[in-house]
Protein backbone atom coordinates (compact mmCIF):
# COMPACT_ATOMS: atom_id res chain seq x y z
CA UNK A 1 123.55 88.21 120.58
CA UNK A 2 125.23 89.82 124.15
CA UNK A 3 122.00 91.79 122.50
CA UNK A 4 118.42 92.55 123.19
CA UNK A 5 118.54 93.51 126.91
CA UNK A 6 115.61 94.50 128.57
CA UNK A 7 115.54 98.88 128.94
CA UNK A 8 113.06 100.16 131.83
CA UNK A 9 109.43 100.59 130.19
CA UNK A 10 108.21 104.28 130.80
CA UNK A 11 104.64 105.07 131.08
CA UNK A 12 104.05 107.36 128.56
CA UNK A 13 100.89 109.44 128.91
CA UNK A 14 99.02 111.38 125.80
CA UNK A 15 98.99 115.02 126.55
CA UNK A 16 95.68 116.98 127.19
CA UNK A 17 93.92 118.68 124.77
CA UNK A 18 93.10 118.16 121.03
CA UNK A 19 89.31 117.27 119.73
CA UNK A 20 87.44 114.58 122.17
CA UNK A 21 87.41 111.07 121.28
CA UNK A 22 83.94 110.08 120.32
CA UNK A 23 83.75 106.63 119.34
CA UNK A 24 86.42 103.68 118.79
CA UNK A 25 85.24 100.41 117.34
CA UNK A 26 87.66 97.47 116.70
CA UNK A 27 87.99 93.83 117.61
CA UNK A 28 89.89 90.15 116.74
CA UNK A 29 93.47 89.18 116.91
CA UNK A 30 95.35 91.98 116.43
CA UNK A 31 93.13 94.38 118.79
CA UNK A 32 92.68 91.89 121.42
CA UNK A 33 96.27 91.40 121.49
CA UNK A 34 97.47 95.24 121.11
CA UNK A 35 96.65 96.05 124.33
CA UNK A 36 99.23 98.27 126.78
CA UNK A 37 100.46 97.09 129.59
CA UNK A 38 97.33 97.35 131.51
CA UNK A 39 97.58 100.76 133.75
CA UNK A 40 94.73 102.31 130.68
CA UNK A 41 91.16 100.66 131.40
CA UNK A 42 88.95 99.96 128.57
CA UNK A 43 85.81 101.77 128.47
CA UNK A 44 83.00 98.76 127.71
CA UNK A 45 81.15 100.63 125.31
CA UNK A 46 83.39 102.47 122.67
CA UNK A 47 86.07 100.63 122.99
CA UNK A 48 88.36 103.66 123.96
CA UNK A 49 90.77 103.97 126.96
CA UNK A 50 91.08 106.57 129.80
CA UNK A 51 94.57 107.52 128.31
CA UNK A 52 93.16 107.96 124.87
CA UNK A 53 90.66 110.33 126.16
CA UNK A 54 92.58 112.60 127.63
CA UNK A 55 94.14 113.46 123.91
CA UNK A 56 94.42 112.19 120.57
CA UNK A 57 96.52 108.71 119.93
CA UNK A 58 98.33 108.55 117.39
CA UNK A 59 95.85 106.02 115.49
CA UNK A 60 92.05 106.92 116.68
CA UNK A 61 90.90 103.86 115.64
CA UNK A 62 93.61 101.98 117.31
CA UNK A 63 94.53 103.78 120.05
CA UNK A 64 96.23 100.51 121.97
CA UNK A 65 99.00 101.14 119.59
CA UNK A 66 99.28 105.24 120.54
CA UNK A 67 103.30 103.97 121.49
CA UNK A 68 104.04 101.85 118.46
CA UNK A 69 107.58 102.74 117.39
CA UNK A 70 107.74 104.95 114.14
CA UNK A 71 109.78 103.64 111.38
CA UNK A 72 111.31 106.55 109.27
CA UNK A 73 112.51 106.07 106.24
CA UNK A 74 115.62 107.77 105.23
CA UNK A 75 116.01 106.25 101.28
CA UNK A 76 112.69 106.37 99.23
CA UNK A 77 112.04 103.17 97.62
CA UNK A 78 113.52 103.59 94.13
CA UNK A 79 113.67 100.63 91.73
CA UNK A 80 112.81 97.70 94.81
CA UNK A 81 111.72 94.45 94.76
CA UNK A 82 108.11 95.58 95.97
CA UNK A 83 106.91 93.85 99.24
CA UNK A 84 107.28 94.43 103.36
CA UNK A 85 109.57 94.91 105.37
CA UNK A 86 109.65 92.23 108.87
CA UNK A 87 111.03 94.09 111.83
CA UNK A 88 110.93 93.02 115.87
CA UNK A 89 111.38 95.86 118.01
CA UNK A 90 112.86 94.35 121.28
CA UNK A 91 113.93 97.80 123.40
CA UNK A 92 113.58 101.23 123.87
CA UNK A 93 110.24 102.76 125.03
CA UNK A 94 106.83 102.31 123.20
CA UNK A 95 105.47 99.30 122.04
CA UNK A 96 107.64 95.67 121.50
CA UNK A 97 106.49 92.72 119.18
CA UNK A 98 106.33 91.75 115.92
CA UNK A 99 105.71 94.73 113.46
CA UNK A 100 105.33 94.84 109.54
CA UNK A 101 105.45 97.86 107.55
CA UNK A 102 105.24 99.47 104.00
CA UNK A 103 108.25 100.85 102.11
CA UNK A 104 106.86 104.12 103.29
CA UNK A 105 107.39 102.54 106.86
CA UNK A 106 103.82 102.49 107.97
CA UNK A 107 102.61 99.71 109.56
CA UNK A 108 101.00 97.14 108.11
CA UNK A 109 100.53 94.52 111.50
CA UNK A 110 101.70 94.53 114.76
CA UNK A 111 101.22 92.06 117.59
CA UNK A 112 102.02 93.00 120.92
CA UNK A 113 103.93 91.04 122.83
CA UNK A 114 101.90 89.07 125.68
CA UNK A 115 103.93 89.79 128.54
CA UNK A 116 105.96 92.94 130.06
CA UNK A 117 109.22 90.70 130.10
CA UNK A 118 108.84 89.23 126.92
CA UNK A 119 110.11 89.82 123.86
CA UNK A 120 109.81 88.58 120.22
CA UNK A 121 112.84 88.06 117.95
CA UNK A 122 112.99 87.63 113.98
CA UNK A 123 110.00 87.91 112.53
CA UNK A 124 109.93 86.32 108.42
CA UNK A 125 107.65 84.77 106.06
CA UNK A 126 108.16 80.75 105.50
CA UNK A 127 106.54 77.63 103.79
CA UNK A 128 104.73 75.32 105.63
CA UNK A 129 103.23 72.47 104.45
CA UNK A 130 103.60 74.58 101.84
CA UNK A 131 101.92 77.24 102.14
CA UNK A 132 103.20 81.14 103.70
CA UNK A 133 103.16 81.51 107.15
CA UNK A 134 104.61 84.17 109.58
CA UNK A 135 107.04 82.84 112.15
CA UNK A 136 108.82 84.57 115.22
CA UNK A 137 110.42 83.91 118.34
CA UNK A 138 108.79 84.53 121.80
CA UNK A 139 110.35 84.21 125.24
CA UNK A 140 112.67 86.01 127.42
CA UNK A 141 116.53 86.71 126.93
CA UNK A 142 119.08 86.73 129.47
CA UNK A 143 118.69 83.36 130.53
CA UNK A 144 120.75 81.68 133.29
CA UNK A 145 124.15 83.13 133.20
CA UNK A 146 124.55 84.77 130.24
CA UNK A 147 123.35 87.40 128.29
CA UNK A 148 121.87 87.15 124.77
CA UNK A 149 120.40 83.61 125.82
CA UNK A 150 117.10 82.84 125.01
CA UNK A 151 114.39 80.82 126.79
CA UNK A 152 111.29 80.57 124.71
CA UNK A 153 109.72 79.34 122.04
CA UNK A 154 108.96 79.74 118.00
CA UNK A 155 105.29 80.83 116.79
CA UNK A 156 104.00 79.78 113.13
CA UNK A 157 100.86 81.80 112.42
CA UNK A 158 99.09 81.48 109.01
CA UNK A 159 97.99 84.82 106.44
CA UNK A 160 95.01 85.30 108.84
CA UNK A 161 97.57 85.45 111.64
CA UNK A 162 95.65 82.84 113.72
CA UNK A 163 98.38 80.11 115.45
CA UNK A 164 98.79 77.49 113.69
CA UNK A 165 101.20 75.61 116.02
CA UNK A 166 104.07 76.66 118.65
CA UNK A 167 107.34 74.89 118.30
CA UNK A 168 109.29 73.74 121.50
CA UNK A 169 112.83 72.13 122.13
CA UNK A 170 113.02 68.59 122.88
CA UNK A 171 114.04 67.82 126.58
CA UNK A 172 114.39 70.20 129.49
CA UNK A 173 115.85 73.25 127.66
CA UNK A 174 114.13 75.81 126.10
CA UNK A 175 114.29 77.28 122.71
CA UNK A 176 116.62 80.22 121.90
CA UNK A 177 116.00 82.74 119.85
CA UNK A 178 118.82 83.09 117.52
CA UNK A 179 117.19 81.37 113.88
CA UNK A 180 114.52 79.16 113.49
CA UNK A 181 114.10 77.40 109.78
CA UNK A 182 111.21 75.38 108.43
CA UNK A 183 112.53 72.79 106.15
CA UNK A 184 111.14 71.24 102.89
CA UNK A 185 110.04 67.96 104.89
CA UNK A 186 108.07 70.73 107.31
CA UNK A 187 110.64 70.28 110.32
CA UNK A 188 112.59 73.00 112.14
CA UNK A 189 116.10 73.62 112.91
CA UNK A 190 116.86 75.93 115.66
CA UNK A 191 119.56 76.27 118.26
CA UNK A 192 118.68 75.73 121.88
CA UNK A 193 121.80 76.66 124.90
CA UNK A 194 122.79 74.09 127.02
CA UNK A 195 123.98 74.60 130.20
CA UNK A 196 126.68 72.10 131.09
CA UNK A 197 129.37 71.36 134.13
CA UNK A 198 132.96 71.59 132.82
CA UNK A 199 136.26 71.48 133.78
CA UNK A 200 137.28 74.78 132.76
CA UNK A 201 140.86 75.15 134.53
CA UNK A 202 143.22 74.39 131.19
CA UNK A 203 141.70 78.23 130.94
CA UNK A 204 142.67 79.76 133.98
CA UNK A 205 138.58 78.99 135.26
CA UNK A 206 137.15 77.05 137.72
CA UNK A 207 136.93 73.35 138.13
CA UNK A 208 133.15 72.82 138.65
CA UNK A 209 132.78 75.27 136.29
CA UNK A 210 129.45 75.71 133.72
CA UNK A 211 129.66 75.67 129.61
CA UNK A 212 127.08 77.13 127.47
CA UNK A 213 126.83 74.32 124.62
CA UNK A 214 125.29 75.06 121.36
CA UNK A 215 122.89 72.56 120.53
CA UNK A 216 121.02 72.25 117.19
CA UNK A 217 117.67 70.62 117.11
CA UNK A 218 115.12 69.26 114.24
CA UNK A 219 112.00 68.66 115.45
CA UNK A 220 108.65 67.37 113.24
CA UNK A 221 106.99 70.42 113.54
CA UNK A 222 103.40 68.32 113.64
CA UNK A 223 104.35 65.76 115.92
CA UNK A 224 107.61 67.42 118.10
CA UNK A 225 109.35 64.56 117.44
CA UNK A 226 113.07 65.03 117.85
CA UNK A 227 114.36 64.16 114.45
CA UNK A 228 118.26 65.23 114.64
CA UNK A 229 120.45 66.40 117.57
CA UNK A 230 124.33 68.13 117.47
CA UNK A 231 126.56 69.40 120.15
CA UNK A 232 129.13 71.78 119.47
CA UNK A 233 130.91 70.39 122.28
CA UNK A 234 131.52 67.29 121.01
CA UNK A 235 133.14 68.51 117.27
CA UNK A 236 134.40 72.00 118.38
CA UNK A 237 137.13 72.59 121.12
CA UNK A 238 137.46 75.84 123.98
CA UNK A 239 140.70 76.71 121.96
CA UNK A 240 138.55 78.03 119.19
CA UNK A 241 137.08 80.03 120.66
CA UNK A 242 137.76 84.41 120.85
CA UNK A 243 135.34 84.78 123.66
CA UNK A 244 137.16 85.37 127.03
CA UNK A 245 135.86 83.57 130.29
CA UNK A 246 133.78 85.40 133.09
CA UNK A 247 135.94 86.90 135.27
CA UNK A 248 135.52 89.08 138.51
CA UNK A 249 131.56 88.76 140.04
CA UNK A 250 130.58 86.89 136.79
CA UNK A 251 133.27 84.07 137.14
CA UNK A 252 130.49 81.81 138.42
CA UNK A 253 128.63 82.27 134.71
CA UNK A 254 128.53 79.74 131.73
CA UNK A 255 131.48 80.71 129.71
CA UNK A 256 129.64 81.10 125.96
CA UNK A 257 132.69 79.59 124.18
CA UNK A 258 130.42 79.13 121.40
CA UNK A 259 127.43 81.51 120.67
CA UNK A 260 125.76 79.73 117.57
CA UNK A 261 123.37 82.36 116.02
CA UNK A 262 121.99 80.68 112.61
CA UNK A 263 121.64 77.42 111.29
CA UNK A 264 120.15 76.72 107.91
CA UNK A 265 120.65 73.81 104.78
CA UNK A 266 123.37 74.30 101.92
CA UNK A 267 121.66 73.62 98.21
CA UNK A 268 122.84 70.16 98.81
CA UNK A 269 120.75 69.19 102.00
CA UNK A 270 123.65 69.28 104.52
CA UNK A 271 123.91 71.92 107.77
CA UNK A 272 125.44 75.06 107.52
CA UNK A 273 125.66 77.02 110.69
CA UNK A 274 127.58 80.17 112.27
CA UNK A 275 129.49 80.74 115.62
CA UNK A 276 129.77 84.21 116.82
CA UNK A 277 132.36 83.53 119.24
CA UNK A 278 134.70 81.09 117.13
CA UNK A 279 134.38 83.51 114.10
CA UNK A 280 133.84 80.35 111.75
CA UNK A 281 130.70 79.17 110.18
CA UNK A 282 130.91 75.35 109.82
CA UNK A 283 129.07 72.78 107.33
CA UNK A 284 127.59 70.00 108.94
CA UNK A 285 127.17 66.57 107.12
CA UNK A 286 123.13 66.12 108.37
CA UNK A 287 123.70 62.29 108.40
CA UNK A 288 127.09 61.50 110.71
CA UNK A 289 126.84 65.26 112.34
CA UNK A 290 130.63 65.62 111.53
CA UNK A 291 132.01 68.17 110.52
CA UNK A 292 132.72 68.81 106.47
CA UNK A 293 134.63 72.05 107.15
CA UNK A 294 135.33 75.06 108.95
CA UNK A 295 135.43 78.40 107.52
CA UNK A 296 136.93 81.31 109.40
CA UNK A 297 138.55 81.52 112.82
CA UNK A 298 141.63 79.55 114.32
CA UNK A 299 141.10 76.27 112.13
CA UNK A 300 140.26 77.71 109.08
CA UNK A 301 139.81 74.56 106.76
CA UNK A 302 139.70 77.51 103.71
CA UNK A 303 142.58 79.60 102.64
CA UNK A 304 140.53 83.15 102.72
CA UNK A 305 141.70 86.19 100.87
CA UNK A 306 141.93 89.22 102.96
CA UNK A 307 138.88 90.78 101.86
CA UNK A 308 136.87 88.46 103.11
CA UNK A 309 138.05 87.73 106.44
CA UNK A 310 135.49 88.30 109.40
CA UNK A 311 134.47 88.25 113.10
CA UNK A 312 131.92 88.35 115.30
CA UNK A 313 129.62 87.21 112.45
CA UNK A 314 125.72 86.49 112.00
CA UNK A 315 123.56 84.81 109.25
CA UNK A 316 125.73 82.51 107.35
CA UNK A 317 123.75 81.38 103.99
CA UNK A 318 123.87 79.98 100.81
CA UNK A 319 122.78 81.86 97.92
CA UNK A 320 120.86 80.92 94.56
CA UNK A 321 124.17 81.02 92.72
CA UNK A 322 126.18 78.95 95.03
CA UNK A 323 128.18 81.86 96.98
CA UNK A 324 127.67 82.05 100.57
CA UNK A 325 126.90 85.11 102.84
CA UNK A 326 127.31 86.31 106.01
CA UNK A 327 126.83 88.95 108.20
CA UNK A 328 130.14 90.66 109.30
CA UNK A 329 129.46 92.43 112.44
CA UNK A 330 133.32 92.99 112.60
CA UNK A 331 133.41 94.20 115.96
CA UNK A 332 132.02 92.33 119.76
CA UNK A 333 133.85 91.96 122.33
CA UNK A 334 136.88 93.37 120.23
CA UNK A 335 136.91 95.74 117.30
CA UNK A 336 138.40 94.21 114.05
CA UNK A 337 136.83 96.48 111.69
CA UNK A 338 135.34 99.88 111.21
CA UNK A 339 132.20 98.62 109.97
CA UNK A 340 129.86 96.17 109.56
CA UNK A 341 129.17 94.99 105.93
CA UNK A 342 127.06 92.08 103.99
CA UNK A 343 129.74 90.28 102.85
CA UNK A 344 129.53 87.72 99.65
CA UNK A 345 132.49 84.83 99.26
CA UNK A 346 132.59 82.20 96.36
CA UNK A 347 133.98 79.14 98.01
CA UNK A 348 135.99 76.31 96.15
CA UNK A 349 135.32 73.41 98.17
CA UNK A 350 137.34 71.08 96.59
CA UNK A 351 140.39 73.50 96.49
CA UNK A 352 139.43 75.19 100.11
CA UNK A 353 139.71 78.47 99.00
CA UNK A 354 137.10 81.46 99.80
CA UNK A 355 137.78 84.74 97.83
CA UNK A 356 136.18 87.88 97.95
CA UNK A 357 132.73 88.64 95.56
CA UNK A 358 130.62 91.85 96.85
CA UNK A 359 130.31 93.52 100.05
CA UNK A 360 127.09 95.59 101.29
CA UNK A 361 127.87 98.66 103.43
CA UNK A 362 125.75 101.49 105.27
CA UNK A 363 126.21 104.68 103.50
CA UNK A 364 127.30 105.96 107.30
CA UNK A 365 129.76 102.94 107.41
CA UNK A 366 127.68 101.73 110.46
CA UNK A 367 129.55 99.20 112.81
CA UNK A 368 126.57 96.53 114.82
CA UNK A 369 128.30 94.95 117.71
CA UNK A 370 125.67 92.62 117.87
CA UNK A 371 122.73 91.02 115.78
CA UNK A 372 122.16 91.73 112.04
CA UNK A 373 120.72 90.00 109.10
CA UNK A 374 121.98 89.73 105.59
CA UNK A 375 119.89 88.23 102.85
CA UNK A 376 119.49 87.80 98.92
CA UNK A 377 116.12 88.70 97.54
CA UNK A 378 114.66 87.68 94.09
CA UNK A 379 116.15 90.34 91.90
CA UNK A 380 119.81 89.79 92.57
CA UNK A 381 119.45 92.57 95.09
CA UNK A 382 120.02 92.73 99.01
CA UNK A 383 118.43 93.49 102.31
CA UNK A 384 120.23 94.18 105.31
CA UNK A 385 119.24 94.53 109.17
CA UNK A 386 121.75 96.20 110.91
CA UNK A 387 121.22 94.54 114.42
CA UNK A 388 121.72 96.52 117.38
CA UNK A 389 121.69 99.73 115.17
CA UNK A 390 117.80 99.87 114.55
CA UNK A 391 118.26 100.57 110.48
CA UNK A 392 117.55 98.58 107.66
CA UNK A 393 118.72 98.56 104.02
CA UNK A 394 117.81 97.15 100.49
CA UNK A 395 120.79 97.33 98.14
CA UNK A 396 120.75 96.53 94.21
CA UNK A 397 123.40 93.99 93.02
CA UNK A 398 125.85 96.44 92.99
CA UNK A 399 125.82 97.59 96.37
CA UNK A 400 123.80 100.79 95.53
CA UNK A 401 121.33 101.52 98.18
CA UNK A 402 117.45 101.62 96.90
CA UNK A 403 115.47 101.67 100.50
CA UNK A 404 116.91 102.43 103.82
CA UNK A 405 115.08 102.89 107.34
CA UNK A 406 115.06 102.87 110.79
CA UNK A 407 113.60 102.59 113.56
CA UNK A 408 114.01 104.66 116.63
CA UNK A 409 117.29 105.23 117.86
CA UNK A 410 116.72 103.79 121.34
CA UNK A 411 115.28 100.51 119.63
CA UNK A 412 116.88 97.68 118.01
CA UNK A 413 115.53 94.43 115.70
CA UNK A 414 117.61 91.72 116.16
CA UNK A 415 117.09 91.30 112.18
CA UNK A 416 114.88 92.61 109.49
CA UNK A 417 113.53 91.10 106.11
CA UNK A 418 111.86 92.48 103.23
CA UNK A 419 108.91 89.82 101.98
CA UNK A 420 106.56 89.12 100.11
CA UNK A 421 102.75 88.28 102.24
CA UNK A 422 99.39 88.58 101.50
CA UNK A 423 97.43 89.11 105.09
CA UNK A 424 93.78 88.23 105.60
CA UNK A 425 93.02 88.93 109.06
CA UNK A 426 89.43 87.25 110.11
CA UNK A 427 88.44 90.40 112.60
CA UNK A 428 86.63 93.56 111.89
CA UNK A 429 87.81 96.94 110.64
CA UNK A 430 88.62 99.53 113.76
CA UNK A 431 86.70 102.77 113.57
CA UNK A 432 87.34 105.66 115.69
CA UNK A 433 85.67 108.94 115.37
CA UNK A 434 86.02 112.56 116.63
CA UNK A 435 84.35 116.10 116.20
CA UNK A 436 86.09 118.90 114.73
CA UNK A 437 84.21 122.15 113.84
CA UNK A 438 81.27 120.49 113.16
CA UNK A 439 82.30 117.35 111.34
CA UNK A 440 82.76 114.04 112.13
CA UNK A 441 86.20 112.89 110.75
CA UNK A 442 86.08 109.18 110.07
CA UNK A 443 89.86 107.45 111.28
CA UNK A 444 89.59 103.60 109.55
CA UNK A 445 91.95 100.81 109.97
CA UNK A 446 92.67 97.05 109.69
CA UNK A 447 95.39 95.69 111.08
CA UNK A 448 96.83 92.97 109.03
CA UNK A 449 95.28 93.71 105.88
CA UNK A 450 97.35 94.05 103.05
CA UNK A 451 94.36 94.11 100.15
CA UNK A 452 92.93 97.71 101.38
CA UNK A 453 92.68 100.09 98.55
CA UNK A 454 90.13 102.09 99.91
CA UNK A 455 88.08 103.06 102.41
CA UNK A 456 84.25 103.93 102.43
CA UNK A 457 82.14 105.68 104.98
CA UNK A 458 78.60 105.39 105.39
CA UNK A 459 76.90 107.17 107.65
CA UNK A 460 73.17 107.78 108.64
CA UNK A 461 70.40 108.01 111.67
CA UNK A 462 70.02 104.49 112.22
CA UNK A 463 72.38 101.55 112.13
CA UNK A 464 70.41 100.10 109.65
CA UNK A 465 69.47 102.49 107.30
CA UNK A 466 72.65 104.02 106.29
CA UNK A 467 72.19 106.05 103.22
CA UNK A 468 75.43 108.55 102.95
CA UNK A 469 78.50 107.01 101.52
CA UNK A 470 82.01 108.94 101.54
CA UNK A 471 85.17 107.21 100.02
CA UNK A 472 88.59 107.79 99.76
CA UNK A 473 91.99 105.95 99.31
CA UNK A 474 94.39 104.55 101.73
CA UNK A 475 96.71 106.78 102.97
CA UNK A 476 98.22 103.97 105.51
CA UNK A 477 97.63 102.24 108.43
CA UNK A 478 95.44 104.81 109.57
CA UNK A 479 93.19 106.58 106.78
CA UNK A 480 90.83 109.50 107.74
CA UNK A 481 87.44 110.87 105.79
CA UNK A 482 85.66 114.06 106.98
CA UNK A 483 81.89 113.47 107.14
CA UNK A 484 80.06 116.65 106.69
CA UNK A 485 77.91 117.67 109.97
CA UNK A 486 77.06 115.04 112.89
CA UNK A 487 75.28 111.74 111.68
CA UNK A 488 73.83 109.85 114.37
CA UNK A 489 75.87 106.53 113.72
CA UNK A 490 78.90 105.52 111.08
CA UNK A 491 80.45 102.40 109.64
CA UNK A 492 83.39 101.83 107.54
CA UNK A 493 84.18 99.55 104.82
CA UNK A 494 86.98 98.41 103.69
CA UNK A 495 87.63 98.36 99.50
CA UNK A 496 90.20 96.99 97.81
CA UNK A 497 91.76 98.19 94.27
CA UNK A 498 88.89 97.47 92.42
CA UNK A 499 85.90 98.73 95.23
CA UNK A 500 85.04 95.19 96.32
CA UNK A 501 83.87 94.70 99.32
CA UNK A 502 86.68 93.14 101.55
CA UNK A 503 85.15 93.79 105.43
CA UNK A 504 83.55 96.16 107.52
CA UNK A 505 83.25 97.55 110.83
CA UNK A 506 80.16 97.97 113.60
CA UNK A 507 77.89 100.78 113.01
CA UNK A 508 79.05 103.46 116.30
CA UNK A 509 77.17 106.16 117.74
CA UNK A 510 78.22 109.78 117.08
CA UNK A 511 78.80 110.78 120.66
CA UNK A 512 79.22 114.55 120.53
């Protein structure tokens, strides 16, 4: 992606007024790692910051996450598969890092990114060693002379979202953040950019010029043993390619002839991979590294009908029935369509012909010049990220639209999932609590759960003898009860469907 760039953070204040914060309990992964930016200090005993004080957060009992980025949704969920939805927020003000909401778009978790340049890039749900994790990129994106390079790293975090392992590129180079698969024999393909001198003068550049190679790596995730190794530059010429040099101050830059931005495994174990900039996904043999064929672009091994033409692509796959998809961006660097779409092609390998199956739109026709996602989900259905326009859409097999969403208009999510996780996070419940008229209203949360049915309030003079119970359902992230009068201290459990115990929070003082 030319894609995630980094937009000037704001401080955003809360504005004064509203009922006084009187208590904020929370703790473990998520909370320790939800933190701002640092300008709000932490008061030692509740919990609460300075900011937060001076008027209500959005979530009491979280108010670290007061700038989280709404997610409206503009398409109830009608006749879904059922599960999340995996977004990364990467721009914009409020809060970046891997987020996870409902079909009503609350959140479910959210991990801030550690650092104020960093960023993290496609969040999903994978198998490893069997078994679901959560994976994302983390890292920076810019890189040395180009944009939409990334320098990082890849995270694998298990259902109680505690790190499992962090998977790095082999040699000098670092990670980008473009795709990042787990494979059945628990290795990892991902792309890393390679920065390498070149003649570039047979196009008008500079002798001592600078490539960007796209490099695919498989590493042993356990060991980070280097397992397989390609170079576009050694199958895939500069003539293919629709990108045009640097020119004018940036003439000194890599030229991206390239810009690989997934890699995955066709059913039958070989390498399938897209090129934004050649407009042609390729299939690999994973053996000799050769190359079986190219679809799309100048060398089109494929005679493709005109329906299913496209450019500037992203997330070349294989689906369940044997038809491959892609995301058509149609438009980059130049405009060759209106709009973006999920496009579906049956190929005939034998015959080399691709022709036209279903295509996925926006129902505003959106055009992404950048990013996007497009992938089958278990019903026959659809889900699409629409890149560097922050929405999101599930689609039924006939294109119909049953969810859509976004998030806000000066964010973006370089792609977005819907899937299926079970969380189990190993800290405490967060409890905030304020005074209004009287009353102590309870605000409960847990980030990460995704068992919470309900939520129970007990409340009494000592933090061991608390005899008044309140309960109510979930009403999202955040759910608030209303204690009648002013208790001296409160706890909250967490219930699931059935009222089983599933975790609780400290016992806090009523601080009126």
């Amino acid at each position: 992606m030319t894609e995630t760039s980094r937009v000037s953070r704001r401080n955003l204040l809360l504005g004064v007024g509203g009922a006084a914060l009187v208590g904020v309990a929370g703790g473990g992964l998520g909370y320790a790692l939800g933190h701002d930016d640092g300008s709000d200090k932490t008061d030692k005993t509740t919990g609460a910051t300075e900011a937060a004080q001076a008027g209500p957060p959005k979530y009491r009992s979280r108010p670290d996450l007061r700038t989280l980025p709404d997610v409206t949704i503009t398409t109830a969920a009608n006749g879904t598969v059922g599960g999340f939805i995996c977004l990364s927020p990467a721009s914009g003000t409020g809060l970046w890092g891997p987020l996870m909401v409902d079909e009503k778009g609350s959140p479910i978790w959210f991990r801030k990114v550690p650092e104020p340049a960093t960023v993290a890039i496609d969040l999903k749900v994978q198998r490893y060693r069997n078994q679901p994790v959560l994976t994302w990129w983390e890292g920076t994106i810019g890189g040395t002379g180009g944009q939409g390079v990334g320098q990082g790293e890849f995270v694998i975090a298990d259902q109680s979202y505690r790190e499992i392992t962090r998977v790095r590129a082999a040699g000098s180079e670092q990670a980008d953040q473009h795709d990042f698969v787990i494979t059945p024999r628990n290795s990892a393909l991902f792309w890393v950019y390679d920065p390498v001198p070149y003649d570039l003068t047979a196009l008008g550049g500079p002798k001592d010029g600078v490539l960007h190679d796209g490099v695919i790596q498989e590493i042993d995730v356990t060991t980070g043993k280097l397992l397989f190794q390609w170079k576009a530059s050694d199958h895939v010429g500069l003539d293919e390619s629709y990108a045009p040099l640097p020119q004018g101050d940036s003439a000194h830059l890599p030229y991206d002839y390239f810009h690989a931005n997934s890699v995955g495994l066709a059913a039958d174990g070989n390498v399938i991979i897209s090129s934004r900039h050649t407009w042609t996904t390729y299939k690999i043999n994973k053996t000799s590294g050769e190359v079986m064929w190219r679809l799309g672009g100048k060398k089109s091994d494929f005679t493709i009908d005109e329906k299913s033409k496209f450019a500037w692509q992203h997330d070349f796959r294989q689906r369940r029935d044997g038809t491959y998809s892609v995301f058509d961006n149609g438009a980059g660097v130049t405009k060759i369509r209106d709009y973006s779409r999920g496009l579906v092609m049956k190929l005939d390998e034998a015959a080399r012909t691709a022709t036209f199956v279903a295509e996925y739109l926006h129902p505003d026709k959106l055009s992404a010049p950048t990013q996007g996602s497009f992938r089958e989900l278990a019903d026959g259905g659809s889900f699409i990220g629409w890149g560097q326009m922050p929405y999101f859409t599930e689609h039924n097999a006939d294109g119909t639209v049953r969810l859509a969403g976004n998030l806000p208009l000066d964010n973006q999510s370089y792609r977005a999932y819907k899937v299926d996780w079970a969380g189990n996070p190993l800290d405490q419940p967060a409890l905030g609590l304020h005074v209004e008229n009287g009353n102590v209203i309870v605000s409960a949360s847990w980030n990460g759960t995704t068992k919470v049915g309900k939520w129970r309030a007990r409340s009494g003079a000592q933090p061991g003898a608390l005899t008044d119970a309140l309960e109510g359902d979930r009403t999202g992230f955040e759910t608030r009860l209303t204690i009648q009068g002013t208790p001296e201290y409160v706890v909250v459990e967490a219930l699931d469907a059935r009222g089983n115990l599933l975790g609780a929070s400290s016992a806090i003082p009523v601080r009126v």
